[in-house]
Protein backbone atom coordinates (compact mmCIF):
# COMPACT_ATOMS: atom_id res chain seq x y z
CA UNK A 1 0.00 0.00 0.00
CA UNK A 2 1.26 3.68 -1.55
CA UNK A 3 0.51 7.00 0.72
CA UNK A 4 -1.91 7.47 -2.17
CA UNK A 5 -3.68 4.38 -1.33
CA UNK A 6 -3.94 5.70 2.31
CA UNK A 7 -4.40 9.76 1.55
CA UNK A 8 -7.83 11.11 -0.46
CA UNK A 9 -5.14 13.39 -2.43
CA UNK A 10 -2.56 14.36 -0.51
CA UNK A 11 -0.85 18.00 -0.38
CA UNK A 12 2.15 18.39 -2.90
CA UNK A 13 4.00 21.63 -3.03
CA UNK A 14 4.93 22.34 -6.48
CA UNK A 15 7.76 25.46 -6.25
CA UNK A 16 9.50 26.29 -9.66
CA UNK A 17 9.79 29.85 -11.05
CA UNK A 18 9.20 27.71 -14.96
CA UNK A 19 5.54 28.74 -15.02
CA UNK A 20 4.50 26.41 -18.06
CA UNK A 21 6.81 23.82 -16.34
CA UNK A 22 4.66 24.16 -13.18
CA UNK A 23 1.10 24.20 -15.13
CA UNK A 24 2.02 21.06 -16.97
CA UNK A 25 3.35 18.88 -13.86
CA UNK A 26 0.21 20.58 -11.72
CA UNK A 27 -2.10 18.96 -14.31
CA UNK A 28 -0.28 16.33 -14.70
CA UNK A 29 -0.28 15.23 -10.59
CA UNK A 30 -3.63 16.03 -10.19
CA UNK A 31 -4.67 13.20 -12.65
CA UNK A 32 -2.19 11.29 -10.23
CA UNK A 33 -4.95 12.46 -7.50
CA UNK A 34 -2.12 14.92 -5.32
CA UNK A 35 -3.89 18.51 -4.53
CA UNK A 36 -1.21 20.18 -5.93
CA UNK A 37 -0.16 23.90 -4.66
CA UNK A 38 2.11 26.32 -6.93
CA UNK A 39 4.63 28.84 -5.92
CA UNK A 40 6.91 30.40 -8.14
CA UNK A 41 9.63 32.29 -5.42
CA UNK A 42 11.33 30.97 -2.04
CA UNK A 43 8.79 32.92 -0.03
CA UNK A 44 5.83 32.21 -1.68
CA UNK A 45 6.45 28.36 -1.48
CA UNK A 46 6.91 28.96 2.06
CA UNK A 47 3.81 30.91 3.07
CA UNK A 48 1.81 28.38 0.91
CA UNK A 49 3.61 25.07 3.45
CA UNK A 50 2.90 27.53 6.35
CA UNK A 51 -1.14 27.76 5.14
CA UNK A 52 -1.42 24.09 4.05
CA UNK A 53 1.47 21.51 5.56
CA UNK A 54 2.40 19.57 2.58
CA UNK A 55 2.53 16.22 2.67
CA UNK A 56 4.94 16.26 -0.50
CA UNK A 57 7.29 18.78 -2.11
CA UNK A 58 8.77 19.03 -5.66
CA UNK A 59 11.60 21.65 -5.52
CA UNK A 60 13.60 23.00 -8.08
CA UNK A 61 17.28 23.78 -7.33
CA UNK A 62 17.33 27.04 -8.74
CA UNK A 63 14.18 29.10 -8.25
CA UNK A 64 15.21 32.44 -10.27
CA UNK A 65 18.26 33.76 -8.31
CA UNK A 66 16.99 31.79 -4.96
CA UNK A 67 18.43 28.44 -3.23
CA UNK A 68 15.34 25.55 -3.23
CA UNK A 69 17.98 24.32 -0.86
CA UNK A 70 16.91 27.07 1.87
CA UNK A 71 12.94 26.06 1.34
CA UNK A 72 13.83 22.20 1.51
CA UNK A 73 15.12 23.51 5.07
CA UNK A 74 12.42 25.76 6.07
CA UNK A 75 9.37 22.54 4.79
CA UNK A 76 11.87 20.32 7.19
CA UNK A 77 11.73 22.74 9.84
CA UNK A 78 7.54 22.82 9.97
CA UNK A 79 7.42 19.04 9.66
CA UNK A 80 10.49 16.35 9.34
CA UNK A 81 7.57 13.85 7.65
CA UNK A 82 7.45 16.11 4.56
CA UNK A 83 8.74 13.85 1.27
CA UNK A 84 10.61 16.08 -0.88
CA UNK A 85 12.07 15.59 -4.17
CA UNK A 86 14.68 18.42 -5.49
CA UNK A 87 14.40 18.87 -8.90
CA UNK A 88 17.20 20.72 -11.16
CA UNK A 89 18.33 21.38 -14.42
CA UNK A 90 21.78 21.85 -12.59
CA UNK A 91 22.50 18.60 -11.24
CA UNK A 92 25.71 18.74 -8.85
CA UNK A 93 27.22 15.75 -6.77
CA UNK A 94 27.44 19.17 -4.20
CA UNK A 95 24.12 19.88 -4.47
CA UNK A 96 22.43 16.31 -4.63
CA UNK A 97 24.30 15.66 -1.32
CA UNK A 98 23.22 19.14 0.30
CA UNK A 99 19.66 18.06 -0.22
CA UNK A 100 19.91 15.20 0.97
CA UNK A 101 21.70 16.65 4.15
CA UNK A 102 19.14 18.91 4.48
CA UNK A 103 16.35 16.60 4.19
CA UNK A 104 14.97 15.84 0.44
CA UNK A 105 13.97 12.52 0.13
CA UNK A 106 15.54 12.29 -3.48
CA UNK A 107 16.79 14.40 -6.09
CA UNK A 108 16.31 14.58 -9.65
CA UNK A 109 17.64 16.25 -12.89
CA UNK A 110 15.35 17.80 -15.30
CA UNK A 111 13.89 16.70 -17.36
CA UNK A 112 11.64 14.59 -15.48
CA UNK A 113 8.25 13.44 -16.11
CA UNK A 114 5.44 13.16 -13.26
CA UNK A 115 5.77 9.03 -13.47
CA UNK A 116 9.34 9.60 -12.45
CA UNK A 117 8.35 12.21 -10.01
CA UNK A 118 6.17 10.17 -8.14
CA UNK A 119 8.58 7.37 -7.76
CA UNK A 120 10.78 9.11 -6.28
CA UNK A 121 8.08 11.07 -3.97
CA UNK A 122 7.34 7.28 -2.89
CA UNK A 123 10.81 5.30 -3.28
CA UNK A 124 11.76 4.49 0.98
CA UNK A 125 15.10 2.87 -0.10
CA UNK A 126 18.30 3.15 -2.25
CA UNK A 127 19.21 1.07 -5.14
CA UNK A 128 21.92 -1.14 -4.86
CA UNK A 129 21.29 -1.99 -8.60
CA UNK A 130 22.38 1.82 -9.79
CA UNK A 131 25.43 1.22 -12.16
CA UNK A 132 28.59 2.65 -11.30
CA UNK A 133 30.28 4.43 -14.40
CA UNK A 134 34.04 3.07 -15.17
CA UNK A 135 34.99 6.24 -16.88
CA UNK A 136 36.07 9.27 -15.12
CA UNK A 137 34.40 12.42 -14.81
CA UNK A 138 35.81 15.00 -17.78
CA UNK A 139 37.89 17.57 -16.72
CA UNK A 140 34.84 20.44 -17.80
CA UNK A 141 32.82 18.07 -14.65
CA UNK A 142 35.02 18.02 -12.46
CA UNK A 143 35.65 21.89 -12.77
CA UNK A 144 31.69 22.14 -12.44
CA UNK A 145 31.54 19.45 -9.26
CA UNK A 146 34.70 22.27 -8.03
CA UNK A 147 32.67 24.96 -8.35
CA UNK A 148 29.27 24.13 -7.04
CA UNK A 149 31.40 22.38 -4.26
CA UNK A 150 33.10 25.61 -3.15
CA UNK A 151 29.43 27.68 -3.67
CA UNK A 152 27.82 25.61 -0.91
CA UNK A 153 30.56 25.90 1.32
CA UNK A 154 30.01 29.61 0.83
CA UNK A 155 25.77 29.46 1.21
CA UNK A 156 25.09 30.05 -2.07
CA UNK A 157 27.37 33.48 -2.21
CA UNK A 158 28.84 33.80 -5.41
CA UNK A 159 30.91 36.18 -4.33
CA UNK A 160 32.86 34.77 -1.47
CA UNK A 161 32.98 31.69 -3.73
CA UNK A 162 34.30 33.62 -6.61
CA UNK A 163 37.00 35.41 -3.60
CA UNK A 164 37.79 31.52 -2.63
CA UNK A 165 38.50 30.42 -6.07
CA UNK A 166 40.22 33.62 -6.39
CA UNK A 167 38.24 34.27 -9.83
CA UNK A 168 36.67 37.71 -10.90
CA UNK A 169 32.31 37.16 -9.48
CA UNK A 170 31.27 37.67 -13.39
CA UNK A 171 33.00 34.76 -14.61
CA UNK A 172 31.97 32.88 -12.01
CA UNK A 173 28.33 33.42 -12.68
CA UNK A 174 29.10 32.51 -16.55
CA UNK A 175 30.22 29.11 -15.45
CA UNK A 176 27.55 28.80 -13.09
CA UNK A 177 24.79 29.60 -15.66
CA UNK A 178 26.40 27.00 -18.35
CA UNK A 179 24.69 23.83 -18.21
CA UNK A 180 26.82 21.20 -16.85
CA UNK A 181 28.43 18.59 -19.13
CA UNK A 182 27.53 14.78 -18.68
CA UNK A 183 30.58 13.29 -17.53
């Protein structure tokens, strides 16, 4: 037996500043039975868990110039049951394990569809099945795995993380807005 099978449609916090992203998924989820609330900013997202305790949480990483990490904190903070799945077009081994620290139940890279979603909104365990890759990370990674590395140890402050790596804040925020390479 699911939480859905136990819930007549349980809360999911949807926060994502994509708005088509957001109405798609919403739709999508509903016809999944979740009562799904939107937010498009940090605060909003939180005022909306403060109104209605979610139940469930979809949070993407990057939320306009916000953390999701901080709200991922904040829906931990009202209630430690809360299952939340960061979502993020940046995907980071920094970042993934931040989350995780901080109390998302699993983390995903865009593009996801809601099947996937839900999964991981209801996977309890690891998989000891994952494959592990035999190649090493690229160099172009590994600088990106450096950098958001070094921008959590600094909160999120691109400039005392651009000071740390001893790099000028604008080209910082170039590499940070670059989509990551694969591997």
């Amino acid at each position: 037996m699911t939480a859905i099978d136990t819930l007549d449609n349980p809360r999911l916090l949807l926060v994502d500043d994509d708005r088509t992203f957001c109405m798609v998924l919403k739709s999508a989820l509903e016809k999944r039975h979740y009562d799904v609330l939107v937010a498009h900013d940090v605060a909003a997202g939180m005022s909306l868990a403060e109104q209605n305790l979610p139940e469930y949480a979809v949070i993407d990483l990057r939320i306009g110039l916000e953390s999701g990490l901080e709200l991922v904190k904040k829906l931990i903070s009202l209630d430690d049951n809360t299952r939340i799945v960061m979502l993020t077009g940046f995907a980071s081994i920094a970042t993934a394990v931040e989350s995780i620290k901080l109390g998302a139940t699993h983390y995903l890279t865009k593009p996801a569809n809601a099947d996937e979603i839900v999964a991981a909104l209801l996977k309890n365990e690891g998989d000891t099945s994952t494959t592990i890759s035999d190649a090493p990370l690229s160099v172009k990674r590994l600088e990106w795995e450096h950098l958001q590395k070094v921008l959590m140890q600094h909160d999120g402050n691109v400039s005392a993380a651009a000071r740390a790596l001893n790099m000028h804040r604008r080209s910082l925020q170039r590499k940070l807005e670059k989509r990551p390479v694969s591997s």
